[in-house]
Protein backbone atom coordinates (compact mmCIF):
# COMPACT_ATOMS: atom_id res chain seq x y z
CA UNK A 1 112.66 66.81 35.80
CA UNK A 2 115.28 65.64 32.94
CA UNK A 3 117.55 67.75 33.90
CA UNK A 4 117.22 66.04 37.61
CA UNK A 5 116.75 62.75 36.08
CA UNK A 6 120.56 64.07 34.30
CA UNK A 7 122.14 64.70 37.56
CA UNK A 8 121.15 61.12 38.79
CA UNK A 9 122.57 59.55 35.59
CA UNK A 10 125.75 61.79 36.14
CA UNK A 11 125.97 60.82 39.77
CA UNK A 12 126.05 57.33 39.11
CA UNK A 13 128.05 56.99 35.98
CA UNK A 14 125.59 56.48 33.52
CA UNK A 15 125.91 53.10 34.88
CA UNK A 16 122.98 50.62 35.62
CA UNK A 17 123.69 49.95 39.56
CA UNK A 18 122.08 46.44 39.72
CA UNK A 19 124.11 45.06 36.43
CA UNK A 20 126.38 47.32 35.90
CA UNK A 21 125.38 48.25 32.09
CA UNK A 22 126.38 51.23 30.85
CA UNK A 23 124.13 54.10 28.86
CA UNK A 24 127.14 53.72 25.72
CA UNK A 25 126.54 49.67 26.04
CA UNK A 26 122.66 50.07 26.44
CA UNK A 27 122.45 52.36 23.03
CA UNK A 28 119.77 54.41 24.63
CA UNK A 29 119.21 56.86 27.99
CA UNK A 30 119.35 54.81 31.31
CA UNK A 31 115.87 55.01 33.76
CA UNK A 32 115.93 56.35 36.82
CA UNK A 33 114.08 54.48 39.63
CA UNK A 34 111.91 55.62 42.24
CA UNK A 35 112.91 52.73 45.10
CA UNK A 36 110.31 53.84 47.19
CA UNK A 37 107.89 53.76 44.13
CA UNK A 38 106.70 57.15 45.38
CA UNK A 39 107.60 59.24 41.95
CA UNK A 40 106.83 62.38 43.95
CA UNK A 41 110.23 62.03 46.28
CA UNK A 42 112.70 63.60 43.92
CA UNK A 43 115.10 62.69 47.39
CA UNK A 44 118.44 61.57 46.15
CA UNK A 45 118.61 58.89 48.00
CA UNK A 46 114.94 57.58 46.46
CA UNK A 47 116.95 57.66 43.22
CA UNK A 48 118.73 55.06 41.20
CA UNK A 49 120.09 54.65 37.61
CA UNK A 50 119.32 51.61 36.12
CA UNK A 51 119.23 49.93 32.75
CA UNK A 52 115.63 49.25 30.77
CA UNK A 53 116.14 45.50 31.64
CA UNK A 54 117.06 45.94 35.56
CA UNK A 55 114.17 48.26 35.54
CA UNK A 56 111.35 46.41 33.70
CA UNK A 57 112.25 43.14 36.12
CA UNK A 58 112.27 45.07 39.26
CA UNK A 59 108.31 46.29 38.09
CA UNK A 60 107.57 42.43 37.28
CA UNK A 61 107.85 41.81 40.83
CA UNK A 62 104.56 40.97 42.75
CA UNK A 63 104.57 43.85 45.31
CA UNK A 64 106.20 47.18 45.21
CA UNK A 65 106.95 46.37 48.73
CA UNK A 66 108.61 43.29 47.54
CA UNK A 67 110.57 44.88 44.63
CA UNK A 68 112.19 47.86 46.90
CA UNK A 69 113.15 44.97 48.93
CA UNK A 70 114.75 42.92 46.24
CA UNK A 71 116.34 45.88 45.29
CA UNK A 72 117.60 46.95 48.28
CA UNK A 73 119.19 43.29 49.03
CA UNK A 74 120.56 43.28 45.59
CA UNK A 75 122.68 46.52 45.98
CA UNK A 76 123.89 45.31 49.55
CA UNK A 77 125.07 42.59 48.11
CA UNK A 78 127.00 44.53 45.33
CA UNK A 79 128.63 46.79 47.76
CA UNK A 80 129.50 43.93 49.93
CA UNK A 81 131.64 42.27 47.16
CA UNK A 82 133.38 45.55 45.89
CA UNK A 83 134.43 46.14 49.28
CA UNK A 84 135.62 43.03 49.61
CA UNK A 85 137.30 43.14 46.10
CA UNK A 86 139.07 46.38 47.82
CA UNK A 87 140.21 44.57 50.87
């Protein structure tokens, strides 16, 4: 599974996807996520690099239900404002 976990990392440009931290700023390996909390589904698209900060507030959350939705919302809203920063 590291090397998997690698090709995630690699994928998203060793770049935390909530904050935008990178592993070289972060001074250590970023996590990858499970969004659907489910760390059987080595899908992709279950996947997401993120920073030990990003990661360790999205598990404070009360629910994993809750958290996947926070989650979710929060990387809608990033892709809404880089498209818009493209328009």
């Amino acid at each position: 599974t590291k090397r998997f976990k690698e090709k995630i990392r690699l994928r998203d440009e060793y770049k935390c996807q909530v904050c935008d931290l990178t592993e070289e700023q972060h001074c250590k390996k970023l996590c990858v996520h499970h969004i659907n909390f489910n760390r059987f589904d080595l899908n992709p698209e279950n996947l997401i690099t993120l920073c030990k900060y990003c990661h360790g507030k999205l598990h404070g959350k009360n629910t994993r239900e809750r958290c996947k939705k926070e989650l979710l919302k929060l990387l809608e809203e990033k892709n809404k404002c880089l498209i818009m920063s493209i328009i």
